[in-house]
N, C-alpha and C. Protein backbone atom coordinates (compact mmCIF):
# COMPACT_ATOMS: atom_id res chain seq x y z
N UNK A 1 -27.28 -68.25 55.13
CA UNK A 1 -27.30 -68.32 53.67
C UNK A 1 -26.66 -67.05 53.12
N UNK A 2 -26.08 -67.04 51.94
CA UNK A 2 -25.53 -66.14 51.18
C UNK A 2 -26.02 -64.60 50.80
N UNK A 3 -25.69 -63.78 51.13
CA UNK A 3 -26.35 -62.52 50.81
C UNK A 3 -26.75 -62.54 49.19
N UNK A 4 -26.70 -63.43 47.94
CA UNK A 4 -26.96 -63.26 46.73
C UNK A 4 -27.91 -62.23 46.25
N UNK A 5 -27.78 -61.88 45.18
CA UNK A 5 -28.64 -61.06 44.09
C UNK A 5 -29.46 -62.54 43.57
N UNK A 6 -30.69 -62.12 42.95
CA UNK A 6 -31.34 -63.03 42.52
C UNK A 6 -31.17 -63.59 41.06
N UNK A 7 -30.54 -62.26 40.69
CA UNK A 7 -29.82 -62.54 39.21
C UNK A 7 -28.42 -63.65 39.72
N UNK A 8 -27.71 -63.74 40.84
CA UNK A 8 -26.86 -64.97 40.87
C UNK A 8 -27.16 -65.98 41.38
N UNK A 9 -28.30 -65.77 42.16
CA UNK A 9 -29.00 -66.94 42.21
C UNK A 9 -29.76 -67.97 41.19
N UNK A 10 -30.18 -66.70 40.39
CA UNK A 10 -30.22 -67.49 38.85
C UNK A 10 -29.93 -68.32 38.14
N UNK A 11 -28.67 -67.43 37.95
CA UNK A 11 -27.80 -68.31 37.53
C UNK A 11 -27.00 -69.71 37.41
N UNK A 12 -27.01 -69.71 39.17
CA UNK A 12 -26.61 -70.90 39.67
C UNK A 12 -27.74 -71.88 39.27
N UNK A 13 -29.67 -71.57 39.44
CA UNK A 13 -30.03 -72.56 39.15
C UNK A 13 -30.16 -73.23 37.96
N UNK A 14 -29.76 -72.00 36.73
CA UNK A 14 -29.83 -72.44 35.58
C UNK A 14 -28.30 -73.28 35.43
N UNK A 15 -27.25 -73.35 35.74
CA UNK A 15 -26.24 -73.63 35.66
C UNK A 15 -26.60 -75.51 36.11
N UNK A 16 -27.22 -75.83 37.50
CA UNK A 16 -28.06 -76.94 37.73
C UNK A 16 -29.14 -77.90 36.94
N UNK A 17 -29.65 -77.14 36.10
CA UNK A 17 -30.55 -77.62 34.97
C UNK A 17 -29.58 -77.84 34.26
N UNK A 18 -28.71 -77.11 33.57
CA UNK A 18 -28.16 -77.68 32.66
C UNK A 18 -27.25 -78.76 33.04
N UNK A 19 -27.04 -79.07 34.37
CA UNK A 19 -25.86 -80.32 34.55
C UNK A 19 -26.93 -81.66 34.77
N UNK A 20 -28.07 -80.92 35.29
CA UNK A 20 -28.84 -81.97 35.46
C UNK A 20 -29.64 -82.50 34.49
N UNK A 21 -29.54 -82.13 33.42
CA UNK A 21 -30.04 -82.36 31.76
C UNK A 21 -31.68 -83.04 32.05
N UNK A 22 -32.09 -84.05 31.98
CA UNK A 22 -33.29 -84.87 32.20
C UNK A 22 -33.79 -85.39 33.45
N UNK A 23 -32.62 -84.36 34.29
CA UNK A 23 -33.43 -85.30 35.96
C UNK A 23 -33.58 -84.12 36.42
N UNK A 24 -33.78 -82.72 36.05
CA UNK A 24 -33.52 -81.34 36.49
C UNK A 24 -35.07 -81.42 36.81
N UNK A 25 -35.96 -82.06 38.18
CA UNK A 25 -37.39 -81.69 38.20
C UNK A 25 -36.59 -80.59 39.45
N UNK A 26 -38.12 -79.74 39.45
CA UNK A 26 -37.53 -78.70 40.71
C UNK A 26 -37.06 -79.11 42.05
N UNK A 27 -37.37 -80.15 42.77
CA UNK A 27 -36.73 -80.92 43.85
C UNK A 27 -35.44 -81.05 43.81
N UNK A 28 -34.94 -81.29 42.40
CA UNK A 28 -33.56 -81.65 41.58
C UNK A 28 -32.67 -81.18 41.80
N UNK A 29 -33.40 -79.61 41.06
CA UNK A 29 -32.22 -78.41 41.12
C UNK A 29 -32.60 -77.90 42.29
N UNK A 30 -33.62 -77.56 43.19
CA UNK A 30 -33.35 -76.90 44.53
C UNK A 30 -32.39 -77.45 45.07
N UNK A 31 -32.11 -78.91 45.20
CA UNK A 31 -31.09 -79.91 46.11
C UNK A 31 -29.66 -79.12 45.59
N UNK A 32 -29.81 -79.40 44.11
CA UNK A 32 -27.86 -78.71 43.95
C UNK A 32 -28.02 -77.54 44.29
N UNK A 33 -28.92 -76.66 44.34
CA UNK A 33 -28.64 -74.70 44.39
C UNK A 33 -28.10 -75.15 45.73
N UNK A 34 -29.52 -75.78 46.76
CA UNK A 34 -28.47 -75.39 48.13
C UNK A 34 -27.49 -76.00 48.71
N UNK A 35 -26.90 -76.88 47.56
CA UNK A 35 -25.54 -77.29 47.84
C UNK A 35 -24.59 -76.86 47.76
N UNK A 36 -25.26 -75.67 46.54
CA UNK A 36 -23.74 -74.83 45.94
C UNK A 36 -23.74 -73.87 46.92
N UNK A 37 -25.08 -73.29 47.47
CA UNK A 37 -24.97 -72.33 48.28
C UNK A 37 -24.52 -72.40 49.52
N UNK A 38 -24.50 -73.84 49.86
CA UNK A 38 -23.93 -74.07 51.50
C UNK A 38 -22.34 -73.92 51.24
N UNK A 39 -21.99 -74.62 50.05
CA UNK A 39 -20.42 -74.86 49.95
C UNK A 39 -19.83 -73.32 49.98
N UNK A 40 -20.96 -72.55 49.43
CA UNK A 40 -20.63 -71.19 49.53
C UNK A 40 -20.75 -70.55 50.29
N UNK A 41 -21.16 -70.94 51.19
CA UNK A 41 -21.03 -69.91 53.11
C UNK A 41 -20.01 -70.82 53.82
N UNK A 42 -20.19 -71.89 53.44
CA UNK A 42 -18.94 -72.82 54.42
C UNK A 42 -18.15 -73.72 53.96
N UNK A 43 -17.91 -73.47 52.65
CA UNK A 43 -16.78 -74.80 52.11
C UNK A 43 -15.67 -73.68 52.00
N UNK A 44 -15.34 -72.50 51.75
CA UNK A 44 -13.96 -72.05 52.01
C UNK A 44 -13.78 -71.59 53.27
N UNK A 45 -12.74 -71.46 53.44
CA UNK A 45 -11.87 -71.12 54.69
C UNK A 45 -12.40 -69.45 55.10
N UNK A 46 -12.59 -68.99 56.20
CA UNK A 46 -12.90 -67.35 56.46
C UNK A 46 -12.32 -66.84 55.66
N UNK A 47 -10.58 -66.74 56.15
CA UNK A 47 -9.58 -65.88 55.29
C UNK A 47 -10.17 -65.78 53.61
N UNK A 48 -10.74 -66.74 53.14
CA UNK A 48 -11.08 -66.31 51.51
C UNK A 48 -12.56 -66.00 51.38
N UNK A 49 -13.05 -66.04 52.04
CA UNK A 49 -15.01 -65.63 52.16
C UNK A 49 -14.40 -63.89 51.67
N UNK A 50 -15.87 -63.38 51.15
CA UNK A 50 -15.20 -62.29 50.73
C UNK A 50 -16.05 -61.44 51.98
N UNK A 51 -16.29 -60.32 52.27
CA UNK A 51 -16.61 -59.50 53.06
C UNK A 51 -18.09 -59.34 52.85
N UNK A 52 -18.94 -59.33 53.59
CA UNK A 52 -20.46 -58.84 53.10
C UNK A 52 -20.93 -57.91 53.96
N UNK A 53 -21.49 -56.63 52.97
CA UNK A 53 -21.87 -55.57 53.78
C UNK A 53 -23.51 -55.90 53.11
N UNK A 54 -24.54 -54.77 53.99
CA UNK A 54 -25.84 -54.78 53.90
C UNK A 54 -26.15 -54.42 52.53
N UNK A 55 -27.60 -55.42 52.37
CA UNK A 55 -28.00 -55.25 50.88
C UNK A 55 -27.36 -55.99 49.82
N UNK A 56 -26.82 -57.18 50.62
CA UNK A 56 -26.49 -58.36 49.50
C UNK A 56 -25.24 -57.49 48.82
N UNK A 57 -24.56 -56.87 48.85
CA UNK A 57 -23.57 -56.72 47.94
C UNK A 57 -22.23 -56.78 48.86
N UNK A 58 -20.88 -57.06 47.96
CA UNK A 58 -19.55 -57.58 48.81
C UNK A 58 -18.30 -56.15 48.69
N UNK A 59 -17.57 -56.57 49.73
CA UNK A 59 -16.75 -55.31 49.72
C UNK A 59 -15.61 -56.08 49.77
N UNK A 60 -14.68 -55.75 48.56
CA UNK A 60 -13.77 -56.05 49.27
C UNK A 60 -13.46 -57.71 48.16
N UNK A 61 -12.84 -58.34 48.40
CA UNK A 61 -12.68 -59.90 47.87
C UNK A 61 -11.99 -59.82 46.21
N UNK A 62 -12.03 -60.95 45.42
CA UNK A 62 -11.60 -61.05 44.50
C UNK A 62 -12.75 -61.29 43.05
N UNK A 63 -12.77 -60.75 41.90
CA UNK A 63 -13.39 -60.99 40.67
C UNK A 63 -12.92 -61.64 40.18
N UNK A 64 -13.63 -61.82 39.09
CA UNK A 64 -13.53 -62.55 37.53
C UNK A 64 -13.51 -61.68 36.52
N UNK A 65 -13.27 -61.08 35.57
CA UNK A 65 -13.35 -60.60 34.69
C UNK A 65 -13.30 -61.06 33.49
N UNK A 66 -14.28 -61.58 32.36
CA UNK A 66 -14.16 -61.70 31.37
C UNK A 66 -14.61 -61.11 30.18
N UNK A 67 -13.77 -60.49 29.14
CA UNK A 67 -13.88 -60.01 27.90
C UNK A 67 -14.01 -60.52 26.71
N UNK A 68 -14.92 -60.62 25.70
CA UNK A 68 -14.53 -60.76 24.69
C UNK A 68 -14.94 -59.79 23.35
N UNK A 69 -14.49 -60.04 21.91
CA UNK A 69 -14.76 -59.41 20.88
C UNK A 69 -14.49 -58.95 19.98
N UNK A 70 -14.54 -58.36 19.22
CA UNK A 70 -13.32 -57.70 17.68
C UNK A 70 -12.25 -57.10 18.37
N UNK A 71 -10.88 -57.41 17.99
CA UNK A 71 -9.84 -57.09 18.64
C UNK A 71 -9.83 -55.48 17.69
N UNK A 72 -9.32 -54.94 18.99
CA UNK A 72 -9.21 -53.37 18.19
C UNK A 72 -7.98 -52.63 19.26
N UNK A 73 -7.17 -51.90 19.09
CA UNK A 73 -6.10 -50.86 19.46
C UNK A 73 -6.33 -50.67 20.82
N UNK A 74 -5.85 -50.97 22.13
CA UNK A 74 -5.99 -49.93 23.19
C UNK A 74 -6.81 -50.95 24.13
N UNK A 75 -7.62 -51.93 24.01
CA UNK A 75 -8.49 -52.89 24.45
C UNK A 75 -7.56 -53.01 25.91
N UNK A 76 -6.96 -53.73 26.27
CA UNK A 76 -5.98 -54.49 27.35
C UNK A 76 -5.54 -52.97 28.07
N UNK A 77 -5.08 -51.98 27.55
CA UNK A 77 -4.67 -50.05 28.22
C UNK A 77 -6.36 -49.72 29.07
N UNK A 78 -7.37 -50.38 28.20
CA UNK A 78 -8.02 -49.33 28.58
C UNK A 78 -8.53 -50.52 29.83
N UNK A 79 -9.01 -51.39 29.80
CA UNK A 79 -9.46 -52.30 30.83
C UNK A 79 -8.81 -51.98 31.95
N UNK A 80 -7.11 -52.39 32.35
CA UNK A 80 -6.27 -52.12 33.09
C UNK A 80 -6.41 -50.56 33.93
N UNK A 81 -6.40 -49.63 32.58
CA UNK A 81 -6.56 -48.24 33.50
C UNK A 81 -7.59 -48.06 34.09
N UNK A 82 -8.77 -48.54 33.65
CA UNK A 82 -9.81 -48.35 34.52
C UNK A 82 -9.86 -49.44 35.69
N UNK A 83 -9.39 -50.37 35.67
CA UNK A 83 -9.34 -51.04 37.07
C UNK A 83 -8.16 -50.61 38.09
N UNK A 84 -7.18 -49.89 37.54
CA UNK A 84 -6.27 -48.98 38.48
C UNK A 84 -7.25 -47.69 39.03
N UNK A 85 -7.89 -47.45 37.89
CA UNK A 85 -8.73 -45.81 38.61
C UNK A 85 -9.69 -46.21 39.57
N UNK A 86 -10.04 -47.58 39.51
CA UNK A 86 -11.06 -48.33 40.56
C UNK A 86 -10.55 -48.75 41.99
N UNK A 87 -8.89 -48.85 41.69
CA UNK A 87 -8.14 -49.36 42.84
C UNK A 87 -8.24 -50.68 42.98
N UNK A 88 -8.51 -51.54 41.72
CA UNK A 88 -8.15 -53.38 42.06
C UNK A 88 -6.88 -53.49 41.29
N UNK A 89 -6.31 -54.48 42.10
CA UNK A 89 -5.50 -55.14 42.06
C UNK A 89 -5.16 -56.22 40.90
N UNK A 90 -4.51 -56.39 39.95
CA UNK A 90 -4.67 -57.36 39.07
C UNK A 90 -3.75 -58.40 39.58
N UNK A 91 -4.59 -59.60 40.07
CA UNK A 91 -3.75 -61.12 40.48
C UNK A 91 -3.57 -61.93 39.30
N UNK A 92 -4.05 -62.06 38.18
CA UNK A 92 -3.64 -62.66 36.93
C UNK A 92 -4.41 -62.20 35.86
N UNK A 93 -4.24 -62.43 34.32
CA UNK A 93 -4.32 -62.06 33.53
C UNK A 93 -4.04 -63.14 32.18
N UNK A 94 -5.61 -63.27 31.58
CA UNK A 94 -4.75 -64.29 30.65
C UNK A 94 -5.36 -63.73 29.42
N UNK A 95 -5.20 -63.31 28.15
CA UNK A 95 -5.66 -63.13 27.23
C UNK A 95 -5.17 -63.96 25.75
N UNK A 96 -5.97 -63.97 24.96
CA UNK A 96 -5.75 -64.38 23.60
C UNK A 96 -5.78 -63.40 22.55
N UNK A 97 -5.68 -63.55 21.37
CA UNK A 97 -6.07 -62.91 20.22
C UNK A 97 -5.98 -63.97 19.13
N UNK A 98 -6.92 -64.34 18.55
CA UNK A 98 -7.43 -65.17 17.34
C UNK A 98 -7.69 -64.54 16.08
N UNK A 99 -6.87 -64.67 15.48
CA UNK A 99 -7.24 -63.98 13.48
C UNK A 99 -7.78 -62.37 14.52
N UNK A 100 -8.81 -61.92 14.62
CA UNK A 100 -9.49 -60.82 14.95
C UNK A 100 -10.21 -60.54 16.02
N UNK A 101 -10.35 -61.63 17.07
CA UNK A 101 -11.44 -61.94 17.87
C UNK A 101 -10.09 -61.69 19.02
N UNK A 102 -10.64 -60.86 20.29
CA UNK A 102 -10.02 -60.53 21.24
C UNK A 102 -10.26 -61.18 22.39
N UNK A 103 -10.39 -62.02 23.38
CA UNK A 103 -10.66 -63.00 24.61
C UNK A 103 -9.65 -62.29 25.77
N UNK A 104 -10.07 -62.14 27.03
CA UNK A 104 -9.16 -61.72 28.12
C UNK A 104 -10.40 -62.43 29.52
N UNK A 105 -8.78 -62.74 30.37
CA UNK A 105 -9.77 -63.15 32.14
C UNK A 105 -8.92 -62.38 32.73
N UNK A 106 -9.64 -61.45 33.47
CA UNK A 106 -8.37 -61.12 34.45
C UNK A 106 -9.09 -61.43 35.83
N UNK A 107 -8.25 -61.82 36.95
CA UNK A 107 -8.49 -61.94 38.18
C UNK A 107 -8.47 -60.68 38.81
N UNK A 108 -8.89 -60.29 39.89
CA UNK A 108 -8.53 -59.44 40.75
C UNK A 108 -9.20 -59.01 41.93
N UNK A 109 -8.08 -58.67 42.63
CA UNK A 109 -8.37 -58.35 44.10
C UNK A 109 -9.28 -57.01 44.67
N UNK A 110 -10.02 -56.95 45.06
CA UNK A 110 -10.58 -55.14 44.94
C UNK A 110 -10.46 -55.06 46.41
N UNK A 111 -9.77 -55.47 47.50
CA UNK A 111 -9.68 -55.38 48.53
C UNK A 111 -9.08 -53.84 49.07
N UNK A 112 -8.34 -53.09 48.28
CA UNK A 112 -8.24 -52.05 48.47
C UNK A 112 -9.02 -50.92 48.16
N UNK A 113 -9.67 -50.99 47.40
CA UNK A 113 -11.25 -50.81 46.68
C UNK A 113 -12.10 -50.09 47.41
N UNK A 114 -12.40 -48.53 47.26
CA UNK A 114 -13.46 -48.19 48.40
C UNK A 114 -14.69 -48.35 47.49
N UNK A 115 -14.64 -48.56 46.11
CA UNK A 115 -15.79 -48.76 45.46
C UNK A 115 -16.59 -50.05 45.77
N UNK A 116 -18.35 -49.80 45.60
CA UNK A 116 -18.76 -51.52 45.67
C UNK A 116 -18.65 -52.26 44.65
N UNK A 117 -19.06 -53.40 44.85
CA UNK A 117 -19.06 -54.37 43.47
C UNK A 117 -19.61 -53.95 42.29
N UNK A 118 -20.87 -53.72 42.44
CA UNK A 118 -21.50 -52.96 41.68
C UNK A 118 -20.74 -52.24 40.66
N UNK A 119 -20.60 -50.92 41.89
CA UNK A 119 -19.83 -49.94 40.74
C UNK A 119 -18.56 -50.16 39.88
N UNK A 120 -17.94 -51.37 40.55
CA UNK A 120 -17.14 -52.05 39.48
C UNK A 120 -17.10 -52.61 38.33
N UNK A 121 -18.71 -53.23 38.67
CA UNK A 121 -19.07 -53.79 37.60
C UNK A 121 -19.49 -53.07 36.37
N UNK A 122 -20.38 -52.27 36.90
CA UNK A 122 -20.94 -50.98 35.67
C UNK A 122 -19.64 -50.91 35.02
N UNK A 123 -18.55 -50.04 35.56
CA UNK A 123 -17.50 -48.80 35.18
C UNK A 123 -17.03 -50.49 34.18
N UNK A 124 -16.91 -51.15 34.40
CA UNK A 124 -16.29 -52.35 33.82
C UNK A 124 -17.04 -52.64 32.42
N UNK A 125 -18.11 -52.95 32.53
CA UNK A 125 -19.27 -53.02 31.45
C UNK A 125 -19.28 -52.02 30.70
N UNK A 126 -18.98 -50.83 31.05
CA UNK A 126 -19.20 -49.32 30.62
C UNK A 126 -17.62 -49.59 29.35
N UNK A 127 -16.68 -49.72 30.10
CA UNK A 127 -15.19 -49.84 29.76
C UNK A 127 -15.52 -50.32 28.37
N UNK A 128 -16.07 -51.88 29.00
CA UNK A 128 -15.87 -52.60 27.93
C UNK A 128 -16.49 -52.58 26.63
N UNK A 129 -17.64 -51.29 27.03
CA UNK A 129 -18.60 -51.45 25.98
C UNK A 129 -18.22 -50.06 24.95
N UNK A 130 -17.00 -49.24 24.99
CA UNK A 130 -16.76 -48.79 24.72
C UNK A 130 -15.78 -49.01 23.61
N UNK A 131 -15.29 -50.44 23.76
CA UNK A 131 -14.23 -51.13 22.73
C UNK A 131 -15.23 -52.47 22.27
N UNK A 132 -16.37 -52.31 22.13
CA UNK A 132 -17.31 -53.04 21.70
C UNK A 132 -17.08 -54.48 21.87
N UNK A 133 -16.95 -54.74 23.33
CA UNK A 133 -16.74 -56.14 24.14
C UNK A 133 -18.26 -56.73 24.98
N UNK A 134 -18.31 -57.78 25.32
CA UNK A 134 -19.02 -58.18 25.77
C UNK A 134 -18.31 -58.21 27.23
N UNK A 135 -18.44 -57.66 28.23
CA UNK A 135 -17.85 -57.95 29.42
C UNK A 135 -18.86 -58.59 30.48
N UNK A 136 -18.52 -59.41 31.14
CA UNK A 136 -18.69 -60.73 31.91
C UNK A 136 -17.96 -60.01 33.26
N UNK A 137 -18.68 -59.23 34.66
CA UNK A 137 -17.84 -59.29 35.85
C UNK A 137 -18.42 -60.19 37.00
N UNK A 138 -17.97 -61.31 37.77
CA UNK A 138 -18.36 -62.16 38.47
C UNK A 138 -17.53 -61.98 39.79
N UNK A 139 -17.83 -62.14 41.41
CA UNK A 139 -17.10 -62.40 42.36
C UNK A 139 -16.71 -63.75 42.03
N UNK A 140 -15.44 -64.03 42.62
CA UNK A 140 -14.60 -65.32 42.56
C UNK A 140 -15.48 -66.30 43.14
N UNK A 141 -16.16 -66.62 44.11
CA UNK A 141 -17.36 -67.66 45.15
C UNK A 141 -18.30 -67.62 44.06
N UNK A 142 -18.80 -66.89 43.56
CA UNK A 142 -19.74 -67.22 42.60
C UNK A 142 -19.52 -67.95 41.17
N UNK A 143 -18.05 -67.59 40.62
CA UNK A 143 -17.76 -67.96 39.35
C UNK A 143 -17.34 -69.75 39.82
N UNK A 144 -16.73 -69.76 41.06
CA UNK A 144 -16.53 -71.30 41.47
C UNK A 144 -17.59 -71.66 41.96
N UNK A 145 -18.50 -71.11 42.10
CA UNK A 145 -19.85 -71.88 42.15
C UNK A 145 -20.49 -72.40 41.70
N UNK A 146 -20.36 -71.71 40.62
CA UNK A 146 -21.38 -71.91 39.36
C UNK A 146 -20.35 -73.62 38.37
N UNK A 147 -19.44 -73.03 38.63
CA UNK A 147 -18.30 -74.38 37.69
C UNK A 147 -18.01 -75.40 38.62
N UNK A 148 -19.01 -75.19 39.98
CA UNK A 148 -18.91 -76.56 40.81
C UNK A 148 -20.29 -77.31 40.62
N UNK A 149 -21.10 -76.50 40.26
CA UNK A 149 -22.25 -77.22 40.06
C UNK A 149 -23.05 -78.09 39.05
């Protein structure tokens, strides 16, 4: 089974209730969690499993990143530089801007990354909360987990 945090384990089961709307008894959603969770130790290929070191956290693999919030000056400079000072990799990048409202996903690789997830995540949250964003950081297995279930 998956090294998870219990906060993504959470998630996933709340993600199950909500697909399972009126048939979500706990039998229900235990059945999809450990479906999502099997697909998630063995429905991708090795080469894309991400790396797991001790204490449930991953080294190494690909994120999710999502932003949103009042668009303001410097938003997209400052995200970017701090994921260069982190050493990930940006594999895509999609952002919007609406009347005032700022939206961004970026993908990325942290495989070169001596930092953990974690600390990615903070410095990320930290980033973002500095341009008064709501930032969203997810491993890639988990964000397709959760949108498989």
């Amino acid at each position: 089974m998956s090294s998870l945090t219990e906060n993504e384990i959470r998630r996933i089961a709340e993600m199950a209730v909500r697909q399972l709307e009126g048939h979500a008894t706990p039998a229900n959603v235990e059945k999809v969690v450990k479906s999502a969770l099997n697909r998630l130790d063995g429905g991708a290929p090795k080469t894309e499993r991400m790396k797991r070191v001790p204490g449930g956290t991953h080294a190494g693999g690909r994120i999710i990143i999502t932003a949103f919030g009042a668009n303001s000056i410097g938003i997209l400079a400052g995200l970017t530089s701090e994921l260069a000072a982190l050493r990930c990799d940006i594999v895509d990048l999609s952002q919007k801007i609406m009347q005032e409202f700022f939206t961004i996903m970026i993908l990325v690789d942290s495989q070169a990354s001596e930092f953990p997830f974690e600390t990615i995540k903070q410095r990320m949250v930290e980033k973002g909360e500095s341009f008064n964003l709501k930032v969203i950081v997810q491993h890639e297995d988990i964000f397709k987990t959760m949108h498989r279930v």
